[in-house]
C-alpha atoms as a PDB file:
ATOM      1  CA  UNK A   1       0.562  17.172   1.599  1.00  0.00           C
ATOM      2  CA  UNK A   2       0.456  19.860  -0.721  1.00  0.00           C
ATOM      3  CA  UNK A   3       4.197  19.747  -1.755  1.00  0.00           C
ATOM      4  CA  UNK A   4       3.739  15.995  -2.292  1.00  0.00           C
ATOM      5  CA  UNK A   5       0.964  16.699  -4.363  1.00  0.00           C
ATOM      6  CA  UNK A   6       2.878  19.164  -6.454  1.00  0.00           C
ATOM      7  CA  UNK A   7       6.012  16.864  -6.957  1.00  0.00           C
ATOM      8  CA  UNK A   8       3.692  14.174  -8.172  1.00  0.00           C
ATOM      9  CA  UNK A   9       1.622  16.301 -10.593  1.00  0.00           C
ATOM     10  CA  UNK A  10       4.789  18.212 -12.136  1.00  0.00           C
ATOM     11  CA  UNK A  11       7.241  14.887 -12.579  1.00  0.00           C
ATOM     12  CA  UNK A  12       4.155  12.680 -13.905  1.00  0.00           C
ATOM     13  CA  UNK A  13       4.163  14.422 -17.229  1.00  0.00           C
ATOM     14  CA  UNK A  14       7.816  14.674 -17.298  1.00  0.00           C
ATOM     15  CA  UNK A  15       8.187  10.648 -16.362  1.00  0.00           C
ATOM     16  CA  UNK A  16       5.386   9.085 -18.043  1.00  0.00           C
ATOM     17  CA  UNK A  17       6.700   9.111 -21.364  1.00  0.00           C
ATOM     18  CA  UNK A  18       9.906   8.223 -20.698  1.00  0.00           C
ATOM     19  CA  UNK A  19       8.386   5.052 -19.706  1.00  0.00           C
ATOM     20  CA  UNK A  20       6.559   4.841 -22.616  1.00  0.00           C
ATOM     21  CA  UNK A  21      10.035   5.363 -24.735  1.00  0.00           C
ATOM     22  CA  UNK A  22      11.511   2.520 -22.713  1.00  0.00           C
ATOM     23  CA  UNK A  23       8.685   0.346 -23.902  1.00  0.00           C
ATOM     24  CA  UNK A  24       8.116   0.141 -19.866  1.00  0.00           C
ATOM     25  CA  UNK A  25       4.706  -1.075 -20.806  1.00  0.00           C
ATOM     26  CA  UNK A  26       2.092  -3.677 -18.138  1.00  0.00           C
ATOM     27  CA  UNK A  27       2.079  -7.119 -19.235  1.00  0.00           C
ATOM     28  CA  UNK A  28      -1.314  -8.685 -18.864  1.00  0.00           C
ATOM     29  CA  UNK A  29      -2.092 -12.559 -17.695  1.00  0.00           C
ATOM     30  CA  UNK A  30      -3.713 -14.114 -20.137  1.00  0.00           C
ATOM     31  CA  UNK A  31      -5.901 -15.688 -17.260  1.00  0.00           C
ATOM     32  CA  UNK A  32      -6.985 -12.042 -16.379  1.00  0.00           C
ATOM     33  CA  UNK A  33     -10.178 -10.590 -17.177  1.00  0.00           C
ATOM     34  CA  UNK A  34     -10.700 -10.217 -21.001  1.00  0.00           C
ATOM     35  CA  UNK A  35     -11.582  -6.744 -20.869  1.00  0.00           C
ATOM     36  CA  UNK A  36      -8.253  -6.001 -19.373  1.00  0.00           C
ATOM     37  CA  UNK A  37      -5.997  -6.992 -22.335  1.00  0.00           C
ATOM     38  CA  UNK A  38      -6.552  -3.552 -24.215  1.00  0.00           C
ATOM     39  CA  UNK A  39      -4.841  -2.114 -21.528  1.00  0.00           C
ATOM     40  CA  UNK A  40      -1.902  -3.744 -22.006  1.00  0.00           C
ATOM     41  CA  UNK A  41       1.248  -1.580 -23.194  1.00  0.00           C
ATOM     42  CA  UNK A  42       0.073   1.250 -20.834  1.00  0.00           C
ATOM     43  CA  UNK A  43       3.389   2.585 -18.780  1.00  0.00           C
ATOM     44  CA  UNK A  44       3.964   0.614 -15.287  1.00  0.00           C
ATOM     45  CA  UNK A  45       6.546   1.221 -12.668  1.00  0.00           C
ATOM     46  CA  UNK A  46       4.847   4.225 -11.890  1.00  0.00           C
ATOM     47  CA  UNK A  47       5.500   3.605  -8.672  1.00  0.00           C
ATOM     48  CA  UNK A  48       8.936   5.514  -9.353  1.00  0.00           C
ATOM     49  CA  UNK A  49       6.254   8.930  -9.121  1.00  0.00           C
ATOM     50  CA  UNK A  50       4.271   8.226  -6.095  1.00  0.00           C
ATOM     51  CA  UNK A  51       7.761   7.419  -4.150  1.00  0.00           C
ATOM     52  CA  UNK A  52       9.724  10.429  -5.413  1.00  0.00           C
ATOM     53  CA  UNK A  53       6.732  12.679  -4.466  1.00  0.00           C
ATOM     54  CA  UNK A  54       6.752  11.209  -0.835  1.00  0.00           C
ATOM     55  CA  UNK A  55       9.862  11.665  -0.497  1.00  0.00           C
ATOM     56  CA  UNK A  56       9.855  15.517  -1.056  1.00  0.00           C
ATOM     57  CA  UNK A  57       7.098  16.090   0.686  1.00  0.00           C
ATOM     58  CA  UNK A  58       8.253  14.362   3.654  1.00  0.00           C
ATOM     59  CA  UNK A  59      11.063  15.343   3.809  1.00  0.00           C
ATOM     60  CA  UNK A  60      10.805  19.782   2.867  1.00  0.00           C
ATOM     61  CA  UNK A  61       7.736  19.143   5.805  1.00  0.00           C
ATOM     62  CA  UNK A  62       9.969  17.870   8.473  1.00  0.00           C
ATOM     63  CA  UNK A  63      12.766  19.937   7.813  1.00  0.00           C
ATOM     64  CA  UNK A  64      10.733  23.117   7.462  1.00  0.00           C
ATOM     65  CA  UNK A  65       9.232  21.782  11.044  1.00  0.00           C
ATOM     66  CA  UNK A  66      12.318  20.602  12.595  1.00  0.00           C
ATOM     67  CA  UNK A  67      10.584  17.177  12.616  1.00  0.00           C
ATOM     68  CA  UNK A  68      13.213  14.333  11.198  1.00  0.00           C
ATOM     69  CA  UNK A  69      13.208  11.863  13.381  1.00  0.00           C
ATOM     70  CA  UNK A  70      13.888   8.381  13.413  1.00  0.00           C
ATOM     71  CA  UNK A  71      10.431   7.552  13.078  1.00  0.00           C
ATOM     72  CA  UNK A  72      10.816   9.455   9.612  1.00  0.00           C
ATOM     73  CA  UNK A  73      13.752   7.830   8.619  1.00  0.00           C
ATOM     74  CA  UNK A  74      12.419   4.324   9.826  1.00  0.00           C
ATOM     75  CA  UNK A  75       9.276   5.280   7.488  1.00  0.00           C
ATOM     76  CA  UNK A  76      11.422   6.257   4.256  1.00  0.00           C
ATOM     77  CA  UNK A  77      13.667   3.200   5.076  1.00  0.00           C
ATOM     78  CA  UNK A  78      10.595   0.106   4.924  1.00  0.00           C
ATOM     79  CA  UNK A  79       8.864   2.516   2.100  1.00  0.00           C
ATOM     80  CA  UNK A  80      11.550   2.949   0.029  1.00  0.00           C
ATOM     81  CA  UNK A  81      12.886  -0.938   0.742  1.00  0.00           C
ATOM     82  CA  UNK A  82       9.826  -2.201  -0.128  1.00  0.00           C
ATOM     83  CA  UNK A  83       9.281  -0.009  -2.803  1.00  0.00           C
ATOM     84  CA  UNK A  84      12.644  -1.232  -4.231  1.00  0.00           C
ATOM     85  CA  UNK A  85      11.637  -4.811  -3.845  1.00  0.00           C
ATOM     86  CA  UNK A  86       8.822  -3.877  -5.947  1.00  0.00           C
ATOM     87  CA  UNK A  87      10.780  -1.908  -9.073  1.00  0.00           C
ATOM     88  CA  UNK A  88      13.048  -5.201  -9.457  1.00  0.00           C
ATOM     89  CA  UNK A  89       9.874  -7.438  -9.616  1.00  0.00           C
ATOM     90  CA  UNK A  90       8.518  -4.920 -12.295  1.00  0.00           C
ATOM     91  CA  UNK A  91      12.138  -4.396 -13.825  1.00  0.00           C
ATOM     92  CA  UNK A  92      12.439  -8.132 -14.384  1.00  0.00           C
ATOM     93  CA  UNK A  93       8.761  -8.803 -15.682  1.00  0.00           C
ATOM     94  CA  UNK A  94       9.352  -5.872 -18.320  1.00  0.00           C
ATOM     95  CA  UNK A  95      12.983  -4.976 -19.188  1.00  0.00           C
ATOM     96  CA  UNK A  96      13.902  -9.034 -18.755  1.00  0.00           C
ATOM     97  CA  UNK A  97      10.907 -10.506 -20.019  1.00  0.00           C
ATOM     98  CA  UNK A  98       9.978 -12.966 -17.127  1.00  0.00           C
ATOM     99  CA  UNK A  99       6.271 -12.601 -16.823  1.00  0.00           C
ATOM    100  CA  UNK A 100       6.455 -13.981 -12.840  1.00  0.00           C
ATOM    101  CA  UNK A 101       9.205 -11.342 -11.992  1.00  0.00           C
ATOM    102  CA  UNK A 102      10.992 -11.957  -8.928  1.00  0.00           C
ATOM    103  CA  UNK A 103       9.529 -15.429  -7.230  1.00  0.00           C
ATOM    104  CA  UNK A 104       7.462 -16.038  -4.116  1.00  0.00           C
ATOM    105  CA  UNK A 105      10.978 -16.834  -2.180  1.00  0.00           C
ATOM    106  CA  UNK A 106      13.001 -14.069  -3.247  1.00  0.00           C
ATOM    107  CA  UNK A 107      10.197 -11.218  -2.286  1.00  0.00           C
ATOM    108  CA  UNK A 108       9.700 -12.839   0.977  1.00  0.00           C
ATOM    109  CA  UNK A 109      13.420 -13.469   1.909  1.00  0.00           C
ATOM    110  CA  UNK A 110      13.659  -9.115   0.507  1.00  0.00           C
ATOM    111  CA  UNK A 111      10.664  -8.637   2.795  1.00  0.00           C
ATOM    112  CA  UNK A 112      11.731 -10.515   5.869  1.00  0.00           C
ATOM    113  CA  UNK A 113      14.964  -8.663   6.148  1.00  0.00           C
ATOM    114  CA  UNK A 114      13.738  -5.024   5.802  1.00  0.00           C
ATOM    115  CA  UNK A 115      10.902  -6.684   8.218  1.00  0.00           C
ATOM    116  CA  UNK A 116      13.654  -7.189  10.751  1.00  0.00           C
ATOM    117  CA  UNK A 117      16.458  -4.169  10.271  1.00  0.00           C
ATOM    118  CA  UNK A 118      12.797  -1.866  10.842  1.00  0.00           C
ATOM    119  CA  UNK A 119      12.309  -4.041  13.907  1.00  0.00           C
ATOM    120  CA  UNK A 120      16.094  -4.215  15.610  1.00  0.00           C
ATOM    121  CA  UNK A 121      15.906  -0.383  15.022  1.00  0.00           C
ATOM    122  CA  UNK A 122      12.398  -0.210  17.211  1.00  0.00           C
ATOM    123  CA  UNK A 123      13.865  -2.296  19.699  1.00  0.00           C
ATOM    124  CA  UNK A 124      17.135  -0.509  20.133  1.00  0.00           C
ATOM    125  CA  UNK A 125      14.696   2.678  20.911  1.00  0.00           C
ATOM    126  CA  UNK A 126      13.101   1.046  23.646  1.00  0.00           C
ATOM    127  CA  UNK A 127       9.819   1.265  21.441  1.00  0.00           C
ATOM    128  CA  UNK A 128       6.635  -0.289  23.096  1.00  0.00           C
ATOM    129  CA  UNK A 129       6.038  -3.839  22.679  1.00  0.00           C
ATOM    130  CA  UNK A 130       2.392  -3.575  23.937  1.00  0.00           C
ATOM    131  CA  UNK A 131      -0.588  -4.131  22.122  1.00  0.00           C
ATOM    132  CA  UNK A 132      -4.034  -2.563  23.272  1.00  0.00           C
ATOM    133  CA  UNK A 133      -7.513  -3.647  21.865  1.00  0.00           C
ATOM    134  CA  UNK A 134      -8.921  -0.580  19.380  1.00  0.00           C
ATOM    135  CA  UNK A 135     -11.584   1.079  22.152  1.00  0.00           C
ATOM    136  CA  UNK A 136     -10.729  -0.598  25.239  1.00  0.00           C
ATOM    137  CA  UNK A 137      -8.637  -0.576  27.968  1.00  0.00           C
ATOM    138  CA  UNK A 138      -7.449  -3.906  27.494  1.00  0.00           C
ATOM    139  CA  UNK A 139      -3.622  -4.573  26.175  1.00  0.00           C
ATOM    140  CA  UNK A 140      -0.796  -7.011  26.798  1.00  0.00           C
ATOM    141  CA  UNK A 141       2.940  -7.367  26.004  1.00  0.00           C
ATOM    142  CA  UNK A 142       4.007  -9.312  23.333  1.00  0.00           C
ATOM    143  CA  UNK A 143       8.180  -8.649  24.829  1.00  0.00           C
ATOM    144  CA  UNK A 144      10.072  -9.986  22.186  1.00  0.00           C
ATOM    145  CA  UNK A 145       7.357 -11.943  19.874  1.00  0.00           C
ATOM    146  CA  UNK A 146       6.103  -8.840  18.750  1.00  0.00           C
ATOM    147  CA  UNK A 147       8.944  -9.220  16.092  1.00  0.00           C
ATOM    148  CA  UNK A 148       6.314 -11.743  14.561  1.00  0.00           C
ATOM    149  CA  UNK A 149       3.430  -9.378  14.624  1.00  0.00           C
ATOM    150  CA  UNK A 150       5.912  -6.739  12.888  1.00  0.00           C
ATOM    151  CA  UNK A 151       6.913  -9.148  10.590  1.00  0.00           C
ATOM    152  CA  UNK A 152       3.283 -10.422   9.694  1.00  0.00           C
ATOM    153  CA  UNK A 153       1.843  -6.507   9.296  1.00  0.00           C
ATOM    154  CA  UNK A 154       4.491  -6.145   6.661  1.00  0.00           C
ATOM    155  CA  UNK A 155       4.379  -9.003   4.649  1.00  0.00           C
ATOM    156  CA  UNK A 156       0.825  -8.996   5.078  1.00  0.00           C
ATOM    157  CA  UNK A 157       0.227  -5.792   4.366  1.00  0.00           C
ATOM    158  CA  UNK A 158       2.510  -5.394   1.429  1.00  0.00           C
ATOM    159  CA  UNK A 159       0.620  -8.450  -0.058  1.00  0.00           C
ATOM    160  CA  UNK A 160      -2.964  -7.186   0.153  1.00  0.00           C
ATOM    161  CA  UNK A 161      -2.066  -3.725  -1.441  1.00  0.00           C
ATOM    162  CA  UNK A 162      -0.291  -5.678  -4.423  1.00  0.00           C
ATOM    163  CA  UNK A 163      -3.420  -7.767  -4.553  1.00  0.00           C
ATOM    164  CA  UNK A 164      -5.663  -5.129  -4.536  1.00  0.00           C
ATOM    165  CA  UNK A 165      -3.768  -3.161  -7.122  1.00  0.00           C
ATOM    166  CA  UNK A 166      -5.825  -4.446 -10.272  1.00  0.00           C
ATOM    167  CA  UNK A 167      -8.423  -1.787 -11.246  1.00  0.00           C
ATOM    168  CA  UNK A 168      -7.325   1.909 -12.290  1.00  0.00           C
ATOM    169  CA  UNK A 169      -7.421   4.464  -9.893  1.00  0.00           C
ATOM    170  CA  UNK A 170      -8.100   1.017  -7.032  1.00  0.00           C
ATOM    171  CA  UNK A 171      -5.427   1.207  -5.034  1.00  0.00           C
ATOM    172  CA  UNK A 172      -4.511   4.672  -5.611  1.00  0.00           C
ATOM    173  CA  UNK A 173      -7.883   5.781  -4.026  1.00  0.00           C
ATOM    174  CA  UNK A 174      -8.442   3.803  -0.985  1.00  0.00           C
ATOM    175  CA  UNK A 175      -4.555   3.623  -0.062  1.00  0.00           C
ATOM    176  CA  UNK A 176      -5.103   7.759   0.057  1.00  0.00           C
ATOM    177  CA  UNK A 177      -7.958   7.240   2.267  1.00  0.00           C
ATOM    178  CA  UNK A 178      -6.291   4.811   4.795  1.00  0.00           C
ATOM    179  CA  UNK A 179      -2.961   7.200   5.099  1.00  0.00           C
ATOM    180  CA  UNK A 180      -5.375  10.496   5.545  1.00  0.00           C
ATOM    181  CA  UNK A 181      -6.990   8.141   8.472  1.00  0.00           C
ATOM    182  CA  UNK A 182      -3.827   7.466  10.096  1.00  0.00           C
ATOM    183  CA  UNK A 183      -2.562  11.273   9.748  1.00  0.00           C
ATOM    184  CA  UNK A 184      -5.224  12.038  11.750  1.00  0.00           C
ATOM    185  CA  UNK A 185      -4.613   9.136  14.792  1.00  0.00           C
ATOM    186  CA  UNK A 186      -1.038  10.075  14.229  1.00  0.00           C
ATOM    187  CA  UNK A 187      -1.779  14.075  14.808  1.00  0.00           C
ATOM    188  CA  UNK A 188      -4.107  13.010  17.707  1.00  0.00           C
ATOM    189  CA  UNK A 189      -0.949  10.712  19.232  1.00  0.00           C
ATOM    190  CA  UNK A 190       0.604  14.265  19.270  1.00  0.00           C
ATOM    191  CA  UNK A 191       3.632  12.238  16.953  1.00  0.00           C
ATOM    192  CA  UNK A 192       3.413  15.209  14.323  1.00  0.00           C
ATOM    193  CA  UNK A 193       6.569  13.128  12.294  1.00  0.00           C
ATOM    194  CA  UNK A 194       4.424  10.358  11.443  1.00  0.00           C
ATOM    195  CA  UNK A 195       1.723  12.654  10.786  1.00  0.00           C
ATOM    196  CA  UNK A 196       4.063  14.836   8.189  1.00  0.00           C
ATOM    197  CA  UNK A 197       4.653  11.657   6.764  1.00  0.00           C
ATOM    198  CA  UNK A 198       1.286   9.875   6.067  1.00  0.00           C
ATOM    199  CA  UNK A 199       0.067  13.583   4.649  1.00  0.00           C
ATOM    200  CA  UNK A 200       3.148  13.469   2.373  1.00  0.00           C
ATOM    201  CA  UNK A 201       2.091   9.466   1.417  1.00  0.00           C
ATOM    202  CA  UNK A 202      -1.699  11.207   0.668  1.00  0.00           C
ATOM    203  CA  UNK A 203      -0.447  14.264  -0.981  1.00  0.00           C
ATOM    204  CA  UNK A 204       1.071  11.810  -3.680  1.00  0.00           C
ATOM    205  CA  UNK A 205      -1.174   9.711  -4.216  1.00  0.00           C
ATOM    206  CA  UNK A 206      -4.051  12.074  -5.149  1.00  0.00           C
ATOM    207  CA  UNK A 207      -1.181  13.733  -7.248  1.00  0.00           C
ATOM    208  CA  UNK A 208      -0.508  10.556  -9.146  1.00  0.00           C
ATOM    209  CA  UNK A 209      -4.572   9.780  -9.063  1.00  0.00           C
ATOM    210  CA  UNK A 210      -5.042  12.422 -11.436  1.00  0.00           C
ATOM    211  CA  UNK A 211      -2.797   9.528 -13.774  1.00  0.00           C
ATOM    212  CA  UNK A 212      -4.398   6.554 -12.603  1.00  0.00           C
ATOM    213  CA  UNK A 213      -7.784   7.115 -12.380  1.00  0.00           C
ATOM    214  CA  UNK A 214     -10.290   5.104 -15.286  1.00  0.00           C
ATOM    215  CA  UNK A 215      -8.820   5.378 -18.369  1.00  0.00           C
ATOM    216  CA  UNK A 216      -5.043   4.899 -16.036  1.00  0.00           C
ATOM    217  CA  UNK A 217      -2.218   6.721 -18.394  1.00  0.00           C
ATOM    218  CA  UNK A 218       0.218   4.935 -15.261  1.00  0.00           C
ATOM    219  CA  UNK A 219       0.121   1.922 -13.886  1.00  0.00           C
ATOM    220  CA  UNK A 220       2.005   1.977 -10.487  1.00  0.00           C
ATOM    221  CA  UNK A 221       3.288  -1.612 -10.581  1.00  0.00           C
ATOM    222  CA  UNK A 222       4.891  -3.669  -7.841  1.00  0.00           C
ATOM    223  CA  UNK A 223       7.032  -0.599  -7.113  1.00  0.00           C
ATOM    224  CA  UNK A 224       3.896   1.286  -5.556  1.00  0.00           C
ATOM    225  CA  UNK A 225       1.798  -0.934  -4.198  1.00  0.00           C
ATOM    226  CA  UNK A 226       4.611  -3.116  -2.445  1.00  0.00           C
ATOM    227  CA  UNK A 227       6.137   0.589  -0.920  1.00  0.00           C
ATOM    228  CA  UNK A 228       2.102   1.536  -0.096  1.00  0.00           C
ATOM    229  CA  UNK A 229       1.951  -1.852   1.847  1.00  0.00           C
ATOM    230  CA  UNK A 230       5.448  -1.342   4.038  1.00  0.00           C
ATOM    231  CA  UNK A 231       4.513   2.317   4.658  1.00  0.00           C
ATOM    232  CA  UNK A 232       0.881   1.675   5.791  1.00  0.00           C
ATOM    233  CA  UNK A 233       1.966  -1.034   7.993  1.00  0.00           C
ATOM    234  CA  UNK A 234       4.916   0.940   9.169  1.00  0.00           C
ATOM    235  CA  UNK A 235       2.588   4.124  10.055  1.00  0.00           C
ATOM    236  CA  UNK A 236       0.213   1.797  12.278  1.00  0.00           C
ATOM    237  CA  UNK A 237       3.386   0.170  14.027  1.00  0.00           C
ATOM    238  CA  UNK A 238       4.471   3.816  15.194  1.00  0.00           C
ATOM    239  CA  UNK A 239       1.184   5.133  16.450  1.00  0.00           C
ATOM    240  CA  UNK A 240       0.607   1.801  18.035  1.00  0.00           C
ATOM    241  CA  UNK A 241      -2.599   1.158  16.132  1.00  0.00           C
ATOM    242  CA  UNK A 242      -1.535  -2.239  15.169  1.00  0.00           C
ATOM    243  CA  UNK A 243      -4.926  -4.067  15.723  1.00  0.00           C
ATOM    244  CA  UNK A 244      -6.729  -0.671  14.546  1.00  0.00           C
ATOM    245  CA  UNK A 245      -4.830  -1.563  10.944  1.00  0.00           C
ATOM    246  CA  UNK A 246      -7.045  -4.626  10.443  1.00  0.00           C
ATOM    247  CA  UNK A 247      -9.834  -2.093  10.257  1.00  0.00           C
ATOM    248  CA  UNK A 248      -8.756   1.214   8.364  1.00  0.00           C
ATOM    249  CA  UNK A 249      -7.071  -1.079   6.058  1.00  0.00           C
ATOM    250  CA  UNK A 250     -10.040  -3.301   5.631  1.00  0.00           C
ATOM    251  CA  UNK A 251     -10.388  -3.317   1.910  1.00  0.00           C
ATOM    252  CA  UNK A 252      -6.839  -5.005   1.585  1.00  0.00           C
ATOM    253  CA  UNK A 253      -7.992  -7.830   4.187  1.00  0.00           C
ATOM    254  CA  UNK A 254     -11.230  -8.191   2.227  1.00  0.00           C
ATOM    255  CA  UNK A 255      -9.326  -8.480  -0.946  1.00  0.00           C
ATOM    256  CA  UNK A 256      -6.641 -11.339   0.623  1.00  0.00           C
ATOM    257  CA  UNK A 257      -9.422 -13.145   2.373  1.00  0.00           C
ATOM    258  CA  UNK A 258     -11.197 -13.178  -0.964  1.00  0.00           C
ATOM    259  CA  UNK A 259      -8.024 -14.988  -2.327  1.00  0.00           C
ATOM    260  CA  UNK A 260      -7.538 -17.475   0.665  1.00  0.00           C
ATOM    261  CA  UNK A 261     -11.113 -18.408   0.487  1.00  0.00           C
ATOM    262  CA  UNK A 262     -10.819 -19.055  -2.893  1.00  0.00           C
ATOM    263  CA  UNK A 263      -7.733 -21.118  -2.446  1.00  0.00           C
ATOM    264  CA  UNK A 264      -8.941 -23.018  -0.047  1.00  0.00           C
ATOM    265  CA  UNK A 265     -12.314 -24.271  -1.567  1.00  0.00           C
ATOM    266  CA  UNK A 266     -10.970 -25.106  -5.059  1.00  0.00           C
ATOM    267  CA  UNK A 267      -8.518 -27.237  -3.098  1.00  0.00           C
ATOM    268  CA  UNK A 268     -10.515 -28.433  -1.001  1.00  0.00           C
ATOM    269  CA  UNK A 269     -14.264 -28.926  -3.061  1.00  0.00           C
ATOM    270  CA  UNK A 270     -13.288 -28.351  -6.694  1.00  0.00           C
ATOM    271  CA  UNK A 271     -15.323 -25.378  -6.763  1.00  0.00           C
ATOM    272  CA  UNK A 272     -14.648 -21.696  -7.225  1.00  0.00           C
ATOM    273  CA  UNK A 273     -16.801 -18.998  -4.484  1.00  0.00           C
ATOM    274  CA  UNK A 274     -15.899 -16.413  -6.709  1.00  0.00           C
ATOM    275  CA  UNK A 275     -15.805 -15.735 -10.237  1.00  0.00           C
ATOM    276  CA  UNK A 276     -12.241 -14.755 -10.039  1.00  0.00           C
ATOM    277  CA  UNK A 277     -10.225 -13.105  -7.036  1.00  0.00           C
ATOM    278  CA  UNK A 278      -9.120 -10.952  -6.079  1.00  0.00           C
ATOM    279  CA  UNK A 279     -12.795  -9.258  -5.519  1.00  0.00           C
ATOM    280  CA  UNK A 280     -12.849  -6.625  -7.474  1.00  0.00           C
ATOM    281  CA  UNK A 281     -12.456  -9.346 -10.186  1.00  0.00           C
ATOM    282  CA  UNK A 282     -15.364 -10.786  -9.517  1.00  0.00           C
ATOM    283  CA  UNK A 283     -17.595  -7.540 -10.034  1.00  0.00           C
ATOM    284  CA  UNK A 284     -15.661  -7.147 -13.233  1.00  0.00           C
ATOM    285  CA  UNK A 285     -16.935 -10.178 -14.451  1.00  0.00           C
ATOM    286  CA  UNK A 286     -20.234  -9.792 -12.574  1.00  0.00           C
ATOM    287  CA  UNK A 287     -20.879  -6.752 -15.074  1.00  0.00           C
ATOM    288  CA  UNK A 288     -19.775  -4.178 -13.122  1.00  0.00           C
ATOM    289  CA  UNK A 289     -18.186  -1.295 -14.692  1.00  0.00           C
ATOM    290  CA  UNK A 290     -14.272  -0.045 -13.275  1.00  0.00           C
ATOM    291  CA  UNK A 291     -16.060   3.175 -12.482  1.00  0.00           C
ATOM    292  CA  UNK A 292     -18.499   1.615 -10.022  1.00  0.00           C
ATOM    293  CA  UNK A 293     -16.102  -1.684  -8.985  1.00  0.00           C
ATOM    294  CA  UNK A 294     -13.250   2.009  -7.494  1.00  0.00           C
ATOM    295  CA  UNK A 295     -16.262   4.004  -5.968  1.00  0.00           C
ATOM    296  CA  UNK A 296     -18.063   1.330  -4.114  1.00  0.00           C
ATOM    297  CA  UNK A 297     -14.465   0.339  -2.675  1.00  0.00           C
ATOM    298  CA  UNK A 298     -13.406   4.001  -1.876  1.00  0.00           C
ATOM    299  CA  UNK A 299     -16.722   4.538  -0.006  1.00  0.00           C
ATOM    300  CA  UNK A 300     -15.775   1.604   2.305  1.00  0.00           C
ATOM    301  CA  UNK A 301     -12.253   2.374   2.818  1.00  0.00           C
ATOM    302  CA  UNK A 302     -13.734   5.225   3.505  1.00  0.00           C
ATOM    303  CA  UNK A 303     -16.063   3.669   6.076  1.00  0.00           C
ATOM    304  CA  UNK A 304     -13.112   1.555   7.499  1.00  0.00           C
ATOM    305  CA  UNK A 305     -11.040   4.927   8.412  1.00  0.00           C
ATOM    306  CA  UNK A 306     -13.701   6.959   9.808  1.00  0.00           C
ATOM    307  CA  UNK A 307     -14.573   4.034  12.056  1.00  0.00           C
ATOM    308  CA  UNK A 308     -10.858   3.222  13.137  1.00  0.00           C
ATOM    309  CA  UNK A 309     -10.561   6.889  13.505  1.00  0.00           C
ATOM    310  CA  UNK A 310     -13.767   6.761  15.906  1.00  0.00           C
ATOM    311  CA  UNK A 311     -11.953   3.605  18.064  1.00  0.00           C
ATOM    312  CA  UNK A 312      -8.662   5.377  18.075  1.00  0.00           C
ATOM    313  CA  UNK A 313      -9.746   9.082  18.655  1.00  0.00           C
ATOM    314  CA  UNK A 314     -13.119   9.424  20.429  1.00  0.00           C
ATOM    315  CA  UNK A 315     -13.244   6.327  22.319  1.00  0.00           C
END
């Protein structure tokens, strides 16, 4: 963790403005909330930072531990792909000038594959297709359909960090949270490569915090929150806690149901549940200051971990 942290706190000065000389500035939606359009011009694709920190942390950890496995590699490999995905959504919206980026089809065709070279590479392992209910003793074999629950963890995942990546220091916060959390089921799983990893994942994220946090200098972009979303998803595939993710992830379901629900009733009624969505959009324009819209959320995620910790650990 704290050579992650390092790497993130001594290349963020160093990378920061050379964003800012590349005019690598956020573009904000119009349909966003007002207050957000003074932030626009601030750096993006910060992403770059929390990735390269990762990296070097995970990887001076498991080689100064004699831990690189192919768990670790598997890790880097949906992280990084993701991640990747991510920098040529921001590249295009910035450098190209195509406010959309990459579309809906060509992230999920990019998201699918990685999706399915991380699951082949399970397979060939003879990883665990099981499933077990978070504090029971109750599980069943999914055989070779559990490509579809790897597949929907990723995607899924992926999506509800990018969704919930739209208040400074947001993301950043919680995602740290939910990676500490699955250190600890990963040290208590005895798989100390995973753990090295999700430290590594935490120590760079409260490195590039110190960047993002209210007023953000950074903005992470699709190239973080995209690489967050594959890594968390990855971390609870490999420590089998793939129900226990619904929970110590929580926010990011909150924030996509919030979205879906949405959806669905303007579709369906004409009328909006929420002021805007994702949620933390709605407290925005409830009157809610960033401050208070990022510490209410980090106290749940907060709540989330300790009690998937609980399920996972002590029950």
């Amino acid at each position: 963790m704290a050579a992650a942290f390092l790497v993130a706190l001594i290349f963020a000065p160093f990378f920061i403005p050379i964003l800012r000389t590349l005019k690598f500035g956020q573009y904000i939606r119009d349909e966003g909330p007002e207050s957000h359009q003074k932030k626009a011009g601030t750096p993006t694709m910060g992403g770059v930072i929390i990735l390269f920190a990762l990296i070097c942390g995970t990887l001076i950890a498991a080689i100064k531990y004699h831990l690189i496995t192919t768990d670790t590699y598997l890790l880097l490999f949906v992280t990084v792909g993701y991640g990747l995905i991510g920098f040529l959504d921001d590249f295009i919206k910035i450098v190209m000038k195509r406010n959309l980026g990459l579309n809906s089809k060509q992230k999920l065709v990019g998201q699918l594959i990685i999706a399915v070279i991380f699951f082949i590479v399970l397979w060939q392992t003879g990883f665990s297709t099981a499933i077990t209910i978070p504090g029971t003793d109750i599980g069943f074999d999914l055989h070779w359909a559990y490509i579809l629950l790897v597949i929907v963890m990723l995607l899924g995942t992926s999506n509800g960090t990018n969704l919930t990546d739209g208040v400074d220091g947001l993301l950043t916060g919680t995602a740290a949270i939910a990676f500490g959390g699955f250190a600890i089921v990963a040290y208590h799983t005895l798989q100390m490569d995973v753990a090295v990893f999700a430290t590594a994942v935490t120590g760079a994220l409260l490195g590039f915090l110190l960047f993002n946090a209210h007023p953000a200098k950074v903005f992470m972009g699709d190239t973080g929150s995209l690489a967050l979303g594959g890594a968390l998803a990855g971390t609870a595939i490999l420590t089998k806690s793939e129900i226990l993710l619904i929970i110590i992830g929580g926010i990011y379901v909150i924030e996509t149901l919030s979205v879906m629900i949405q959806v669905t009733s303007f579709k369906t009624t004409g009328k909006r549940v929420f002021k805007m969505t994702p949620l933390h959009h709605h407290y925005e324009l409830s009157g809610w200051s960033e401050w208070r819209i990022v510490s209410t959320f980090w106290f749940f995620s907060l709540v989330f971990a300790v009690l998937g910790i609980y399920l996972k650990v002590w029950l």
